[in-house]
N, C-alpha and C. Protein backbone atom coordinates (compact mmCIF):
# COMPACT_ATOMS: atom_id res chain seq x y z
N UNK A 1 0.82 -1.19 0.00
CA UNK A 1 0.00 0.00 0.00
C UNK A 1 0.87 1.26 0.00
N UNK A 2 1.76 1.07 0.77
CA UNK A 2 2.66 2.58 0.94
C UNK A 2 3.03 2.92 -0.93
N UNK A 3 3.75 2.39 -0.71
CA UNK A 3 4.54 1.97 -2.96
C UNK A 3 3.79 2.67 -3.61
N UNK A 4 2.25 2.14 -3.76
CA UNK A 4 1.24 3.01 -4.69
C UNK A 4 1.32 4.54 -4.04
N UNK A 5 0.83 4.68 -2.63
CA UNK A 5 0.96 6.43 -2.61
C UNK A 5 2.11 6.43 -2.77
N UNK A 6 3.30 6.23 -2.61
CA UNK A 6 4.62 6.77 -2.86
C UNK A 6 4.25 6.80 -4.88
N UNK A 7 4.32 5.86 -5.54
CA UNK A 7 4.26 6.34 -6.80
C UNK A 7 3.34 7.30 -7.53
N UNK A 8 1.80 7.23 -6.10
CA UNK A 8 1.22 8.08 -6.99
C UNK A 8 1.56 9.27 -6.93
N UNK A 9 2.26 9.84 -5.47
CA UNK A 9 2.31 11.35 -4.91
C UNK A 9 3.72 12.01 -6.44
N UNK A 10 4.25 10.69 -6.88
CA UNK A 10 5.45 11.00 -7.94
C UNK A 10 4.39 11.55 -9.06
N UNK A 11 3.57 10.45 -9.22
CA UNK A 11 2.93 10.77 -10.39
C UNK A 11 2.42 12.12 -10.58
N UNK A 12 1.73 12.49 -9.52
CA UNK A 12 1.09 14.05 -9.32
C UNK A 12 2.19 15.05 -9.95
N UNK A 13 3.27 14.60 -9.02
CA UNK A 13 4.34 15.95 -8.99
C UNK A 13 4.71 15.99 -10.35
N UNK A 14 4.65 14.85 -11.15
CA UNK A 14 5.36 14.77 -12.57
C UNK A 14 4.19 15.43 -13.20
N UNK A 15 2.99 15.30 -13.65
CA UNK A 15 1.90 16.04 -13.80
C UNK A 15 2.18 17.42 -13.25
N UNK A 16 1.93 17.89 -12.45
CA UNK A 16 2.72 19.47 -11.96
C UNK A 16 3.27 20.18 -13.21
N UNK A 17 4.70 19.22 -12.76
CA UNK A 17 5.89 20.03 -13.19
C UNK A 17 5.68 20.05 -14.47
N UNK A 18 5.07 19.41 -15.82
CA UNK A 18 4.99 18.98 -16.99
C UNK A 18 3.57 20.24 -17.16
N UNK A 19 2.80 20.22 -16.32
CA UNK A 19 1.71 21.47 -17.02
C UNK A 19 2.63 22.49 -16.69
N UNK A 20 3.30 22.82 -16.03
CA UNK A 20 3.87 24.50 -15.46
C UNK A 20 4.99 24.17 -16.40
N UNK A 21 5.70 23.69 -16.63
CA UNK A 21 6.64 24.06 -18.10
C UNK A 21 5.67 23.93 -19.32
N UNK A 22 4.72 23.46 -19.38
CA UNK A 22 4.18 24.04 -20.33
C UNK A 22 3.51 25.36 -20.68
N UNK A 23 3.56 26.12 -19.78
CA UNK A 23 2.53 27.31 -19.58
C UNK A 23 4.12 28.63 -19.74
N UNK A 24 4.72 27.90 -19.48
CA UNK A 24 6.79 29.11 -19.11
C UNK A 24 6.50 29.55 -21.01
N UNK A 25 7.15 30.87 -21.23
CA UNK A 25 7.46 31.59 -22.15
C UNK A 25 9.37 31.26 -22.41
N UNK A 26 9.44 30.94 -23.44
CA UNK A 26 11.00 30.47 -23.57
C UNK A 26 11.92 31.13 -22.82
N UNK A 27 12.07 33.07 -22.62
CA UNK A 27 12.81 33.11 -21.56
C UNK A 27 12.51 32.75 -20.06
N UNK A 28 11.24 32.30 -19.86
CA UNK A 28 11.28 32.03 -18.50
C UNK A 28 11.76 30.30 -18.11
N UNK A 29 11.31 29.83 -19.37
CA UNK A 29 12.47 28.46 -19.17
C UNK A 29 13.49 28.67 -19.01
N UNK A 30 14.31 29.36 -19.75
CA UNK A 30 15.57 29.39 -19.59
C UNK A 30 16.01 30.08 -18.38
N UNK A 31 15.30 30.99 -17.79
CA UNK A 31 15.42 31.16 -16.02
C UNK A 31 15.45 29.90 -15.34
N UNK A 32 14.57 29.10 -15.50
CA UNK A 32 14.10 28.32 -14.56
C UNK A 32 15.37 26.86 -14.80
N UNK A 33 15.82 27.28 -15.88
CA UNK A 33 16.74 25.82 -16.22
C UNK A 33 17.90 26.10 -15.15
N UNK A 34 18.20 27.55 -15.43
CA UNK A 34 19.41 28.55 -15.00
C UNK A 34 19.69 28.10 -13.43
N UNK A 35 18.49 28.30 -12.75
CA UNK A 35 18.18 28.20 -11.56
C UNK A 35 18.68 26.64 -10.87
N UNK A 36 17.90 25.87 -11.56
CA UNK A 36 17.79 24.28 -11.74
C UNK A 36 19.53 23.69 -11.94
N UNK A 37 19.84 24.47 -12.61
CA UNK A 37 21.57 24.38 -12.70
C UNK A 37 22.25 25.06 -11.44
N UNK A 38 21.90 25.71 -11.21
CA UNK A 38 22.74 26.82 -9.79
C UNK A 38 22.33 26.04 -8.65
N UNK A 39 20.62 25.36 -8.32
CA UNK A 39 20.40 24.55 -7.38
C UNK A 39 21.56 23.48 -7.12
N UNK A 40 21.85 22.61 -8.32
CA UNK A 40 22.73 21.58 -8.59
C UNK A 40 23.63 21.52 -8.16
N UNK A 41 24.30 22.81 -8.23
CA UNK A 41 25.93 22.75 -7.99
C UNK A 41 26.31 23.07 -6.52
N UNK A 42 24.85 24.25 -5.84
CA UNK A 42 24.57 24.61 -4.73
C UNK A 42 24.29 22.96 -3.75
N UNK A 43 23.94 22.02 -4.28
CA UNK A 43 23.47 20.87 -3.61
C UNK A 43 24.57 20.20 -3.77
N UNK A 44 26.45 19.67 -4.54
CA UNK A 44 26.55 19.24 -4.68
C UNK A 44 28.10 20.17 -3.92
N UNK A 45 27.54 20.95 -3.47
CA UNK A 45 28.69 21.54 -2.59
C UNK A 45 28.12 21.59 -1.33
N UNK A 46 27.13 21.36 -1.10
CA UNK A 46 26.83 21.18 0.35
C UNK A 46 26.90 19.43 1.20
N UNK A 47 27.19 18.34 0.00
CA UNK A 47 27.27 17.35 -0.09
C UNK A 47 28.96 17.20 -0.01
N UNK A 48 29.63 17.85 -0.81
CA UNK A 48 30.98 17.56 -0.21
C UNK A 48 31.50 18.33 0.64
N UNK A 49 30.94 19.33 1.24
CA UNK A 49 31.42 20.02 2.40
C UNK A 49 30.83 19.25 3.64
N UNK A 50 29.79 18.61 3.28
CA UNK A 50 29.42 17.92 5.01
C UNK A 50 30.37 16.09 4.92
N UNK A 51 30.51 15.89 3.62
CA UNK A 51 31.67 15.15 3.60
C UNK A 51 33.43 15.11 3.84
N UNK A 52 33.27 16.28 3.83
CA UNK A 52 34.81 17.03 4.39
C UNK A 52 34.99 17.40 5.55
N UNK A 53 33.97 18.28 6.18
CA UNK A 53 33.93 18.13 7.80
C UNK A 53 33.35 17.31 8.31
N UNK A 54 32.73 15.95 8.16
CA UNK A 54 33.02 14.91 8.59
C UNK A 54 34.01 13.99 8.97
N UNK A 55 35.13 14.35 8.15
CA UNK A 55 36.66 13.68 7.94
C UNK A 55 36.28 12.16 7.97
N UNK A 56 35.67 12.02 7.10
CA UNK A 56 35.34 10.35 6.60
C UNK A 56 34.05 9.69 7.48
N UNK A 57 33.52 10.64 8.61
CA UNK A 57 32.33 9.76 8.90
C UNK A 57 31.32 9.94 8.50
N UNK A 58 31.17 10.48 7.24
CA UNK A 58 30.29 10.28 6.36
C UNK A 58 30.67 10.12 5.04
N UNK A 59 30.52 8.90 3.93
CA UNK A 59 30.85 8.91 2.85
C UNK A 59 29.88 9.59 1.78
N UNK A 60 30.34 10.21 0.52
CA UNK A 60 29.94 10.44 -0.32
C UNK A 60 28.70 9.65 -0.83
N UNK A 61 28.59 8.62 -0.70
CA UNK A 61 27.16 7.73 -1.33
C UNK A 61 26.17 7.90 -0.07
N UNK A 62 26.64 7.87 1.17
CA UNK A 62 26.00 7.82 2.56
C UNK A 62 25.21 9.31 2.59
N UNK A 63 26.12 10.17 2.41
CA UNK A 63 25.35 11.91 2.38
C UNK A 63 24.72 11.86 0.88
N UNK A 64 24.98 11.47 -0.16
CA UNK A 64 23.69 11.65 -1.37
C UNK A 64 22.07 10.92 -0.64
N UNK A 65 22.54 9.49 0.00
CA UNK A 65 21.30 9.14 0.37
C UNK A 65 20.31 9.89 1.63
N UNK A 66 20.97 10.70 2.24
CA UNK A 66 20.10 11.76 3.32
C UNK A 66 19.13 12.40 2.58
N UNK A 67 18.83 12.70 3.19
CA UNK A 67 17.21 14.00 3.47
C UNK A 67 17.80 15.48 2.87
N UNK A 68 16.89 16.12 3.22
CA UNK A 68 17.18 17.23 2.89
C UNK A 68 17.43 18.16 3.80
N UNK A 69 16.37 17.36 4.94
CA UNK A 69 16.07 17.63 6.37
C UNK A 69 17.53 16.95 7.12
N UNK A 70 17.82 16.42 6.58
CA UNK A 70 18.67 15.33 7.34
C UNK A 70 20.16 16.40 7.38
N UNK A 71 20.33 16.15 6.20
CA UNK A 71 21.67 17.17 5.53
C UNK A 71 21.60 18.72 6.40
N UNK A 72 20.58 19.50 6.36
CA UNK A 72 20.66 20.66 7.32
C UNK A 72 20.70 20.39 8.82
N UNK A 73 20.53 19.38 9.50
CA UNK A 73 20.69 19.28 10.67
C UNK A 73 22.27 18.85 10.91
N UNK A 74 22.37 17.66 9.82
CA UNK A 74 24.10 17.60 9.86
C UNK A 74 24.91 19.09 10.13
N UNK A 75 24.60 19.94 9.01
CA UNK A 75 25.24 20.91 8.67
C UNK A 75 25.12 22.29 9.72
N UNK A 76 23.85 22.02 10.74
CA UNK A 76 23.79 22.73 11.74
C UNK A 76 24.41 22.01 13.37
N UNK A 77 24.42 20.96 13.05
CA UNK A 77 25.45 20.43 14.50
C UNK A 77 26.83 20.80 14.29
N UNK A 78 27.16 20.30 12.86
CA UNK A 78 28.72 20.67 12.38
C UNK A 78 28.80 22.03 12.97
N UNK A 79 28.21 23.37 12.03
CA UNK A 79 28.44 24.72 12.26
C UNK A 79 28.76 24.66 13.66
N UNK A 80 27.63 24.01 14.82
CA UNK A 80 27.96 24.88 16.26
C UNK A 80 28.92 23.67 17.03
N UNK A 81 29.29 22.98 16.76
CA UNK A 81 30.62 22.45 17.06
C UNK A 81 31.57 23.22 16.65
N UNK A 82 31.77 23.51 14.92
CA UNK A 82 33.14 24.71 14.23
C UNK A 82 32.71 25.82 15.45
N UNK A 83 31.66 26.17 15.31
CA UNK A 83 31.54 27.86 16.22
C UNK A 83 31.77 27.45 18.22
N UNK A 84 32.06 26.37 18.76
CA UNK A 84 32.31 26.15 19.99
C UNK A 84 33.40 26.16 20.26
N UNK A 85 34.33 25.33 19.01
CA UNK A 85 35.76 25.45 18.97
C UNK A 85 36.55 26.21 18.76
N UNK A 86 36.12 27.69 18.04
CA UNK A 86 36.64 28.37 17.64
C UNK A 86 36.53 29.32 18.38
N UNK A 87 37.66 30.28 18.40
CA UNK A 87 37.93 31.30 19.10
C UNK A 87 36.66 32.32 18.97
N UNK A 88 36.48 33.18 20.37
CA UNK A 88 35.43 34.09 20.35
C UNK A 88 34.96 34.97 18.99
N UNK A 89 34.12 34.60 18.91
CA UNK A 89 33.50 35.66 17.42
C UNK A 89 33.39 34.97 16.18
N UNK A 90 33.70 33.07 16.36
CA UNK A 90 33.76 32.14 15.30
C UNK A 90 33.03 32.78 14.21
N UNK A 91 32.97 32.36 12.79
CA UNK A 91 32.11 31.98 11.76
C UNK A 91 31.77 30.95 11.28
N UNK A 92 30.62 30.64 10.38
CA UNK A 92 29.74 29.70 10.42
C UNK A 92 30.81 28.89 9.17
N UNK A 93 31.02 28.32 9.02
CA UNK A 93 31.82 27.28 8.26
C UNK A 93 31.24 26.74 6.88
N UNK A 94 29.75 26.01 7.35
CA UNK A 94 29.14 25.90 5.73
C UNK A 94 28.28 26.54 5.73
């Protein structure tokens, strides 16, 4: 039972996303691709930075499979550990 709502809630979203790019004016696709690309790289640096201040206790396949939810809580214990250790007036690290 779960499987079907899990595929159908996909199905919806694919429906969504497929009428609202259909309705975009060519430059606003190309915003939205723009964006969709900047998300990417923004997600794929927050993936090897919580893999780097981990210093190996988290692998690269281990942090792709997290949350999204998951990944910001990583990335907010990390920060206030960097900001405990660090001298008065720390900054936030990722």
């Amino acid at each position: 039972m779960r499987t079907r709502v899990g595929k159908r809630n996909r199905l919806q979203s694919c429906k969504f996303f497929i009428r609202s790019l259909t309705t975009l004016r060519a430059d606003q696709l190309g915003d939205l691709i723009e964006s969709y690309k900047q998300d990417s790289v923004t997600l794929k640096e927050h993936i090897l930075e919580l893999c780097l201040y981990m210093a190996g206790g988290v692998d690269l396949n281990s942090a792709w499979g997290m949350s999204f939810e998951d990944r910001e809580i990583a990335i907010r214990v990390i920060n206030k550990q960097l900001k405990d250790r660090a001298p008065k007036g720390g900054k936030e690290f990722m």
